[in-house]
PDB file of N, CA and C in Angstrom:
ATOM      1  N   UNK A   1    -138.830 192.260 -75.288  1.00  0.00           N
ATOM      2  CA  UNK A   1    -138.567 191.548 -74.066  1.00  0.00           C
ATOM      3  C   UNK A   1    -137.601 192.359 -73.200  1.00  0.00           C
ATOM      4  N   UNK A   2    -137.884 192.609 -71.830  1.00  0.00           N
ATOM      5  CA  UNK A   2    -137.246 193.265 -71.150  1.00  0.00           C
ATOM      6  C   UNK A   2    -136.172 191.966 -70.052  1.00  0.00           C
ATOM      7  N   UNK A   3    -134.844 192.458 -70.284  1.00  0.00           N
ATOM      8  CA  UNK A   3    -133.777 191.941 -69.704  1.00  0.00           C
ATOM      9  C   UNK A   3    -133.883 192.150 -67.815  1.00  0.00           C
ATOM     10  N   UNK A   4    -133.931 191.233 -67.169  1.00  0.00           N
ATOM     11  CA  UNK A   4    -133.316 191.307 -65.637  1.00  0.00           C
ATOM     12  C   UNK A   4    -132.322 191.067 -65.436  1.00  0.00           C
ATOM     13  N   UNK A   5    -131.484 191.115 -64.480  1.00  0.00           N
ATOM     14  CA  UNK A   5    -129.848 190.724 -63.788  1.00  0.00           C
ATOM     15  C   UNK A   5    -130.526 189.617 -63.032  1.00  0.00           C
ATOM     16  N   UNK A   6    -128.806 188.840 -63.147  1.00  0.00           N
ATOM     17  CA  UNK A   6    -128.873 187.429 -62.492  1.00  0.00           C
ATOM     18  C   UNK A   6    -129.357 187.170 -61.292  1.00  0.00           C
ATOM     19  N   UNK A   7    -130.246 188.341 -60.491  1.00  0.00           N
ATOM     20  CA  UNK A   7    -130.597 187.691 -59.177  1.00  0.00           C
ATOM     21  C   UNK A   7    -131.538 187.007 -59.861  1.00  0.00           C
ATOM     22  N   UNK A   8    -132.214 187.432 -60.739  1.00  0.00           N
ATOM     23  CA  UNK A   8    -133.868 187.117 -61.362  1.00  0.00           C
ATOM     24  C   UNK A   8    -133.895 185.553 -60.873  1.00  0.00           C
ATOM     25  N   UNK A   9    -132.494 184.677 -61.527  1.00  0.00           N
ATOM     26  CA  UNK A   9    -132.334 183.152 -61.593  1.00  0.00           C
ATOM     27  C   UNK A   9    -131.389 182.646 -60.139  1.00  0.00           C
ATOM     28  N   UNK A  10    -131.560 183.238 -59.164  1.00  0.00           N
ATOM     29  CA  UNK A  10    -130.693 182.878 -58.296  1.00  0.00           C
ATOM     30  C   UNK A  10    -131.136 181.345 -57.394  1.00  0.00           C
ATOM     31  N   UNK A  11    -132.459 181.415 -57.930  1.00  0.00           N
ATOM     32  CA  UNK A  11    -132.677 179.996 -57.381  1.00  0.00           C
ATOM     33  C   UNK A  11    -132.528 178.873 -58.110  1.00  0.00           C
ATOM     34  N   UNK A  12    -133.108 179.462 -59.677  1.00  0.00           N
ATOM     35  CA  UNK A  12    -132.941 178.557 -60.634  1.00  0.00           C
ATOM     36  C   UNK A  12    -131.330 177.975 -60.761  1.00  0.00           C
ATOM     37  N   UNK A  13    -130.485 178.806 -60.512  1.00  0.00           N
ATOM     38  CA  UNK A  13    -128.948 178.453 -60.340  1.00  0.00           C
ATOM     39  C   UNK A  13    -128.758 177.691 -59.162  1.00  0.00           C
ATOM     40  N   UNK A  14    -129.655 178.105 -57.985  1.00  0.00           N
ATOM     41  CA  UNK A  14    -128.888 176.723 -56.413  1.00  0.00           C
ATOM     42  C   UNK A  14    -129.400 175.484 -56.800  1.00  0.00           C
ATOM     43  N   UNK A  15    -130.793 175.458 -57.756  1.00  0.00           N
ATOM     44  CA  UNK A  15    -131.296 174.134 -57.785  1.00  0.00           C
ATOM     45  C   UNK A  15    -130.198 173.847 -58.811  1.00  0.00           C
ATOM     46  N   UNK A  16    -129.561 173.841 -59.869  1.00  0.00           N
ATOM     47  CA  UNK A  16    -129.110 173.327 -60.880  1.00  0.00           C
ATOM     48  C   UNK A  16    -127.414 172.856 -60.088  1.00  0.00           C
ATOM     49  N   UNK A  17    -126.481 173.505 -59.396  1.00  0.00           N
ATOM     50  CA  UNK A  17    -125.618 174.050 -58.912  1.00  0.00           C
ATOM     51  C   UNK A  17    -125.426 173.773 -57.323  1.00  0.00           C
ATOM     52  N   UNK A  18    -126.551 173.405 -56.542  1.00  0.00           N
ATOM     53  CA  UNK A  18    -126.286 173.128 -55.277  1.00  0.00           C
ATOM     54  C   UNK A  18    -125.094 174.370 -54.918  1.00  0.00           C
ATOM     55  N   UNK A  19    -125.657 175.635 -54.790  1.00  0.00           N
ATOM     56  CA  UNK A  19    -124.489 176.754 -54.444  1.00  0.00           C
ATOM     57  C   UNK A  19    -125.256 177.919 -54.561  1.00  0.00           C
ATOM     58  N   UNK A  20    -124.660 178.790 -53.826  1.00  0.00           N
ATOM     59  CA  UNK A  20    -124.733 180.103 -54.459  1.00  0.00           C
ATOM     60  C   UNK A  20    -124.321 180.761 -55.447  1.00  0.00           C
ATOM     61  N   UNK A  21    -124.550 181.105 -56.939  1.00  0.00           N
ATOM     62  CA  UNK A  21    -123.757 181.525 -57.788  1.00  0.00           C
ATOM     63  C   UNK A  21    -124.369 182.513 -58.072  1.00  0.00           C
ATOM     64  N   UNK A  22    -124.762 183.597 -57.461  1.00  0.00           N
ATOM     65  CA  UNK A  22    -124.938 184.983 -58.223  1.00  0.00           C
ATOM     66  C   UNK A  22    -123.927 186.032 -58.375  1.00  0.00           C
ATOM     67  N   UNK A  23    -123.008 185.026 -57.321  1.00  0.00           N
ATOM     68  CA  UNK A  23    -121.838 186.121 -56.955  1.00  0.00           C
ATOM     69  C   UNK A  23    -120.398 185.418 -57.354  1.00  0.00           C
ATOM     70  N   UNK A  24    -120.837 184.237 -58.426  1.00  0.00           N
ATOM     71  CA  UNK A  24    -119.959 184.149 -59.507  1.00  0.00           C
ATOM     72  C   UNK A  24    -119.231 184.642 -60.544  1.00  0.00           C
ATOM     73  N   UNK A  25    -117.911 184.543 -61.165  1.00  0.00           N
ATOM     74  CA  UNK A  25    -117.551 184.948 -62.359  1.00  0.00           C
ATOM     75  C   UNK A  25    -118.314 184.376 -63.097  1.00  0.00           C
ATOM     76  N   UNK A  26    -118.560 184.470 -64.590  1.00  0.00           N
ATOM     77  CA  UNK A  26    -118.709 183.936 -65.730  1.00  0.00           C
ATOM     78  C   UNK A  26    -117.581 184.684 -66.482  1.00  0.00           C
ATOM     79  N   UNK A  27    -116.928 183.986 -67.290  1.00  0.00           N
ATOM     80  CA  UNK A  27    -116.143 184.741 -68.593  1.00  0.00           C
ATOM     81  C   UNK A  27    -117.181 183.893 -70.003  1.00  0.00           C
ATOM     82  N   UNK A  28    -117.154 185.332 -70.650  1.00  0.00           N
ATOM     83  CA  UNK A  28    -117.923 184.640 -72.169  1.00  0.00           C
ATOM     84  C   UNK A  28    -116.901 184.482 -73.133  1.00  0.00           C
ATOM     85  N   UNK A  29    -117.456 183.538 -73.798  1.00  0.00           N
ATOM     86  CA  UNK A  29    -116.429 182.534 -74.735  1.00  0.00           C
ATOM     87  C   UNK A  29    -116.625 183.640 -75.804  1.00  0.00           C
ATOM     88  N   UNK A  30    -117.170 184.842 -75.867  1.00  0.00           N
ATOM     89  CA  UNK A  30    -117.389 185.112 -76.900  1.00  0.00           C
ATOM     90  C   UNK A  30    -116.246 186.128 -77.068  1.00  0.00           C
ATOM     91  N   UNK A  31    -116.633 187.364 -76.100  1.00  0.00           N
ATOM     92  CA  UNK A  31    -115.658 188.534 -76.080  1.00  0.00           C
ATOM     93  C   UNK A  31    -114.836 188.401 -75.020  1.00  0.00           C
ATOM     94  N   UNK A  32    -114.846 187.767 -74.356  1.00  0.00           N
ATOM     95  CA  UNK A  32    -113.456 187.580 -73.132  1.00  0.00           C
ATOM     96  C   UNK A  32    -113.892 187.897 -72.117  1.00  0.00           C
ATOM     97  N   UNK A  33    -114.954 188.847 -71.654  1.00  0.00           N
ATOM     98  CA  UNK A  33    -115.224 189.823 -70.613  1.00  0.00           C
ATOM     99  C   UNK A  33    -115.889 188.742 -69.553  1.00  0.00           C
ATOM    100  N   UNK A  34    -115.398 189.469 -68.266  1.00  0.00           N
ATOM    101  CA  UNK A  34    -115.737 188.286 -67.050  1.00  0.00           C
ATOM    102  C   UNK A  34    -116.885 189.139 -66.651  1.00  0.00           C
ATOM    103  N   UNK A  35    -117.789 189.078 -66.096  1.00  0.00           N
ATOM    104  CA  UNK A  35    -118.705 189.613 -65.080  1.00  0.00           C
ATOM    105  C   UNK A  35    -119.540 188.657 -63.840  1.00  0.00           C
ATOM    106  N   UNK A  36    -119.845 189.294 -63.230  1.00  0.00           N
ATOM    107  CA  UNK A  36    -120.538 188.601 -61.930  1.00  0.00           C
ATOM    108  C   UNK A  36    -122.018 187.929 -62.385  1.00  0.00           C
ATOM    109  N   UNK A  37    -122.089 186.885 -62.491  1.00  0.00           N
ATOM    110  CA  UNK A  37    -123.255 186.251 -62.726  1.00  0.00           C
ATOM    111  C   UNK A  37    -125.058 187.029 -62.092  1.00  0.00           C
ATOM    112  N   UNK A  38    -124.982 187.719 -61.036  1.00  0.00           N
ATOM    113  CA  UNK A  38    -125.706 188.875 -61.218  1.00  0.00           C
ATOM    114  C   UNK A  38    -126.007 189.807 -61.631  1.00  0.00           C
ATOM    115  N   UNK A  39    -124.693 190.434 -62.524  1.00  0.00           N
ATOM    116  CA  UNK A  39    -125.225 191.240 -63.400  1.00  0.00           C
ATOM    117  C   UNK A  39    -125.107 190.657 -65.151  1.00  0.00           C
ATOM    118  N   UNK A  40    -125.017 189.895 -65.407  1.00  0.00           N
ATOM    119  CA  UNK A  40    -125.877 189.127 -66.315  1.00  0.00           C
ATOM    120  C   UNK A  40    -126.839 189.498 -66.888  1.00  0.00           C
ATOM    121  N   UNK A  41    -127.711 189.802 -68.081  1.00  0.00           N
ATOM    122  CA  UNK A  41    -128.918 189.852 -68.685  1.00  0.00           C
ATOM    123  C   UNK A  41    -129.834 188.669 -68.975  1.00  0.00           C
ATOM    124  N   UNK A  42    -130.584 188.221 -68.120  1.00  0.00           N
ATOM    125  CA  UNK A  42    -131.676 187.707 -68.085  1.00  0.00           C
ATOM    126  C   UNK A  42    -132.540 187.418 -68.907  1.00  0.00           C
ATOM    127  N   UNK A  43    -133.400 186.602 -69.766  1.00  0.00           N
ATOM    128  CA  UNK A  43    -134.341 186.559 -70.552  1.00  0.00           C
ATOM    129  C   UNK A  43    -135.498 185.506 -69.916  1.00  0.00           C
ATOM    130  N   UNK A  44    -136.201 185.572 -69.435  1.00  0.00           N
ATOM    131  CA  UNK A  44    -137.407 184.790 -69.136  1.00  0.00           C
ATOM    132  C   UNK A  44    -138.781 184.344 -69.525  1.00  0.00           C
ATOM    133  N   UNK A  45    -138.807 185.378 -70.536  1.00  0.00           N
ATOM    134  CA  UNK A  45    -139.784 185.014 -71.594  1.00  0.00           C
ATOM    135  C   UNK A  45    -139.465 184.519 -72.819  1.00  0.00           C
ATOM    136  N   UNK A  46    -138.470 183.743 -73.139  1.00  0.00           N
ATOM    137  CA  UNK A  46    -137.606 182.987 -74.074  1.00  0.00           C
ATOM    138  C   UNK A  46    -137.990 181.688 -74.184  1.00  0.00           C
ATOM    139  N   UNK A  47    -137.835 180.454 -74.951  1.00  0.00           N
ATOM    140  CA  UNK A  47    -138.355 179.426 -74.872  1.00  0.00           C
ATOM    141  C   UNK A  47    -137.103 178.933 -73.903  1.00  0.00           C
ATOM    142  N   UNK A  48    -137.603 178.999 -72.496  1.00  0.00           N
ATOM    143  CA  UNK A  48    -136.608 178.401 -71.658  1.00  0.00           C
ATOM    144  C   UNK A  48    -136.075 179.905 -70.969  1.00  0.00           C
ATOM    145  N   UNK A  49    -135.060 179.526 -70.149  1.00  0.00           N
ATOM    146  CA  UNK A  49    -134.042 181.068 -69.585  1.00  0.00           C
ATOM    147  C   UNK A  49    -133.078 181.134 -70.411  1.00  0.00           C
ATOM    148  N   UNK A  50    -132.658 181.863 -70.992  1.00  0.00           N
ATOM    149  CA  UNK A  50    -131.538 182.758 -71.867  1.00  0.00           C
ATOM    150  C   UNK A  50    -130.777 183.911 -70.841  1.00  0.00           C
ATOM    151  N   UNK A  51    -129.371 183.663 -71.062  1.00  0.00           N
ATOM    152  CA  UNK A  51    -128.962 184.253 -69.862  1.00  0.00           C
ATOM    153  C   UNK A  51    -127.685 184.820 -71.144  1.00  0.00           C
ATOM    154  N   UNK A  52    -127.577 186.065 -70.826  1.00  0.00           N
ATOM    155  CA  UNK A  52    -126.607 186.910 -72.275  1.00  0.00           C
ATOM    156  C   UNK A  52    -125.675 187.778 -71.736  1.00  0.00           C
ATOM    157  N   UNK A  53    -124.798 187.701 -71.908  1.00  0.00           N
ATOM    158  CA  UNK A  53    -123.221 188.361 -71.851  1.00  0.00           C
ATOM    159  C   UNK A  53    -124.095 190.100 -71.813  1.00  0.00           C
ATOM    160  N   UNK A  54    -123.646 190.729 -70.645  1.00  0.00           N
ATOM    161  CA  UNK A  54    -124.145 192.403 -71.015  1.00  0.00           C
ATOM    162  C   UNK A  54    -122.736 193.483 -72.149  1.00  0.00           C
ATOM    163  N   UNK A  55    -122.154 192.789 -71.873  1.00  0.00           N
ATOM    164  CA  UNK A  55    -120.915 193.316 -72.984  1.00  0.00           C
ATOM    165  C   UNK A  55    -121.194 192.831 -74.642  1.00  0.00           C
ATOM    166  N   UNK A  56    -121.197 191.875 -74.844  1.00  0.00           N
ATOM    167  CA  UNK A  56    -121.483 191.554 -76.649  1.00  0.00           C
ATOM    168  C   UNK A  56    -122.682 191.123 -76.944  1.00  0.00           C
ATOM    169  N   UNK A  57    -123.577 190.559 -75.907  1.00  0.00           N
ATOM    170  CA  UNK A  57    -125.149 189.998 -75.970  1.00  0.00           C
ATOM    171  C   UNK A  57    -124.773 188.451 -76.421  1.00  0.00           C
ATOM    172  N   UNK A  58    -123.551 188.190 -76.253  1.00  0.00           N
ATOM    173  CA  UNK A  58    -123.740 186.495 -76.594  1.00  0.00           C
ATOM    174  C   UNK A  58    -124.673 185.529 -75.630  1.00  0.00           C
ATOM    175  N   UNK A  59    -124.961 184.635 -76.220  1.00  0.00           N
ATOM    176  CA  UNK A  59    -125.886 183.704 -75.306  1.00  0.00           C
ATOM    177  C   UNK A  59    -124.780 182.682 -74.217  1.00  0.00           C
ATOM    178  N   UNK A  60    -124.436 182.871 -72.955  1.00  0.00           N
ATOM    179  CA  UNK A  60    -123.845 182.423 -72.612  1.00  0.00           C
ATOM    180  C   UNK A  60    -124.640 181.186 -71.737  1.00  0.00           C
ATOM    181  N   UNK A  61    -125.723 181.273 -71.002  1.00  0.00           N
ATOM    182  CA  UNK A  61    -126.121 180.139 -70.662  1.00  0.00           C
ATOM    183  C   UNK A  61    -127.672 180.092 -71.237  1.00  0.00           C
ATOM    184  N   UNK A  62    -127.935 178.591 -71.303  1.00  0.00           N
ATOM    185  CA  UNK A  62    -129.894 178.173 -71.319  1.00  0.00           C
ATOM    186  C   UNK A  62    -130.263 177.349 -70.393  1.00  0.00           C
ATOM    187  N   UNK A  63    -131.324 177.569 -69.469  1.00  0.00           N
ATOM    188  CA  UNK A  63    -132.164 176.535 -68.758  1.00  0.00           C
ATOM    189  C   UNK A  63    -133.220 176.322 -69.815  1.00  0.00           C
ATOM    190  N   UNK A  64    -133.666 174.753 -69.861  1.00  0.00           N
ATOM    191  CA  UNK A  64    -134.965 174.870 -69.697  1.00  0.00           C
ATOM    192  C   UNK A  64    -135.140 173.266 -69.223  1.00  0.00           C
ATOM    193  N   UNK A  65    -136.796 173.487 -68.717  1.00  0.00           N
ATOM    194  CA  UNK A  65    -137.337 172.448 -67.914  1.00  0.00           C
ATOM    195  C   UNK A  65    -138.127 171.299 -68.913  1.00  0.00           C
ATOM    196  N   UNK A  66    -137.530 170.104 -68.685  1.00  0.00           N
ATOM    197  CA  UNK A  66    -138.154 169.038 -69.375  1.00  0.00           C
ATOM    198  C   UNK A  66    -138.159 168.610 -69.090  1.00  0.00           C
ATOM    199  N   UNK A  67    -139.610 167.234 -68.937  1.00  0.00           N
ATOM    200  CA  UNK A  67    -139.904 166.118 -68.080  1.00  0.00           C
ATOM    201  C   UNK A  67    -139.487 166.524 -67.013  1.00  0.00           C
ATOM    202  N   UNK A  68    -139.882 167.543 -65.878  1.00  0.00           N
ATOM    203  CA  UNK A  68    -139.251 167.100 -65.173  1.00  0.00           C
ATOM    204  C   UNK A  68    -137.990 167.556 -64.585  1.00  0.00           C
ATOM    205  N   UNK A  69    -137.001 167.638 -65.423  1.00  0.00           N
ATOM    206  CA  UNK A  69    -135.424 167.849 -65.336  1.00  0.00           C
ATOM    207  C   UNK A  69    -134.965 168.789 -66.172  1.00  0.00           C
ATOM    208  N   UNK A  70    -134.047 169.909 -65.325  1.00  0.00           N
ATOM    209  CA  UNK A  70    -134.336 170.967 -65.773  1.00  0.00           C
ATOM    210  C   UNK A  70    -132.440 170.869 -66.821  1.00  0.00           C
ATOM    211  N   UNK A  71    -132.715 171.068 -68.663  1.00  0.00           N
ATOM    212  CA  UNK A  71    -131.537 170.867 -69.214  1.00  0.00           C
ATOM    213  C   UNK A  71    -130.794 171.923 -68.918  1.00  0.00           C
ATOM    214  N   UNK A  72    -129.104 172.290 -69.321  1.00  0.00           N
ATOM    215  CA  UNK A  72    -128.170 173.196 -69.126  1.00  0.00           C
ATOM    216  C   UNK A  72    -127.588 173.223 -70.370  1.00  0.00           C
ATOM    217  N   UNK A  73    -127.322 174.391 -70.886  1.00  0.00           N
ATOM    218  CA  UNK A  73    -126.318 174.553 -71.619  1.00  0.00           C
ATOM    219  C   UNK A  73    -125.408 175.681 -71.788  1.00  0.00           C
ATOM    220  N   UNK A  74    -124.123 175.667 -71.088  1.00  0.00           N
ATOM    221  CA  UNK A  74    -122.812 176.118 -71.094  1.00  0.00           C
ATOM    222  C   UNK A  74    -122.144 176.774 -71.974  1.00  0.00           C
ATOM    223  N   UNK A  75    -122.241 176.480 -73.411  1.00  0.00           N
ATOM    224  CA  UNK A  75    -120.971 176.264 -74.068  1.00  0.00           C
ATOM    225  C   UNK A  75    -120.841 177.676 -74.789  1.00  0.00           C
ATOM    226  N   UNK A  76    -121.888 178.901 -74.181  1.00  0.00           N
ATOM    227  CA  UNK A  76    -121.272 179.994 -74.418  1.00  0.00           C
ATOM    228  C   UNK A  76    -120.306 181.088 -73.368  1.00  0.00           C
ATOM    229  N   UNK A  77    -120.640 179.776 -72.211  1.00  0.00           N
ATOM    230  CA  UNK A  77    -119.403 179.836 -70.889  1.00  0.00           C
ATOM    231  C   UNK A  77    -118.281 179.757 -71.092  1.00  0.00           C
ATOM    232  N   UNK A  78    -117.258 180.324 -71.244  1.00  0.00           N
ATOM    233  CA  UNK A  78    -115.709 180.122 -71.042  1.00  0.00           C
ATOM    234  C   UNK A  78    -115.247 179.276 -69.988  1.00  0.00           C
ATOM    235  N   UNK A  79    -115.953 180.558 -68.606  1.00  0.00           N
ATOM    236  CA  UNK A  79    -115.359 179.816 -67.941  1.00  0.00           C
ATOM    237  C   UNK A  79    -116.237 180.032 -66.525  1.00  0.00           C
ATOM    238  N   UNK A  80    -116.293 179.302 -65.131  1.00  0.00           N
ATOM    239  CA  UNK A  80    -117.066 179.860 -64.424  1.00  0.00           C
ATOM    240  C   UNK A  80    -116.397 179.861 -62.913  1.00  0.00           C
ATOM    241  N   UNK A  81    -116.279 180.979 -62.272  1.00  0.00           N
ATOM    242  CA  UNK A  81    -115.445 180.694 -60.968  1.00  0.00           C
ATOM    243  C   UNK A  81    -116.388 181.671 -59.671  1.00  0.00           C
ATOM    244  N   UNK A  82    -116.327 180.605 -58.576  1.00  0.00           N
ATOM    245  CA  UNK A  82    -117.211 180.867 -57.636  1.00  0.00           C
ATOM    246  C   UNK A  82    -116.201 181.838 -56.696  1.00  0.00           C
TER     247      UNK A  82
END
């Protein structure tokens, strides 16, 4: 599977987010390291979006779409600043 940067999801982020966040921090809970939510590693052929720390490869965020409503999960987010 080949990795894209966070523009890949830049819409998938305004719908979830009502914002622009490509040009967000993320810090990963994993190794500390902050980076800009555009350069991010991407996964789109994943069950769902997989979005991975480019410093340790932790899984820091998941979309995926159900019924309908698309779930989130964070909790390899530290922290997130616009």
């Amino acid at each position: 599977m080949d990795a894209l940067d966070g523009n890949a999801i830049a819409g998938l982020l305004h719908n979830v987010f009502s914002s622009e966040m490509t040009t967000a921090t993320g810090t990963c809970a994993t190794c500390g390291s902050a980076s800009v939510v555009g350069e991010l590693m991407v996964y789109l052929q994943a069950p769902g979006t997989v979005v991975r720390c480019p410093v340790c490869g932790n899984i820091m965020m998941v979309f995926v779409r159900r019924k309908g409503m698309t779930c989130v999960d964070l909790t390899g987010l530290a922290h997130m600043a616009a």
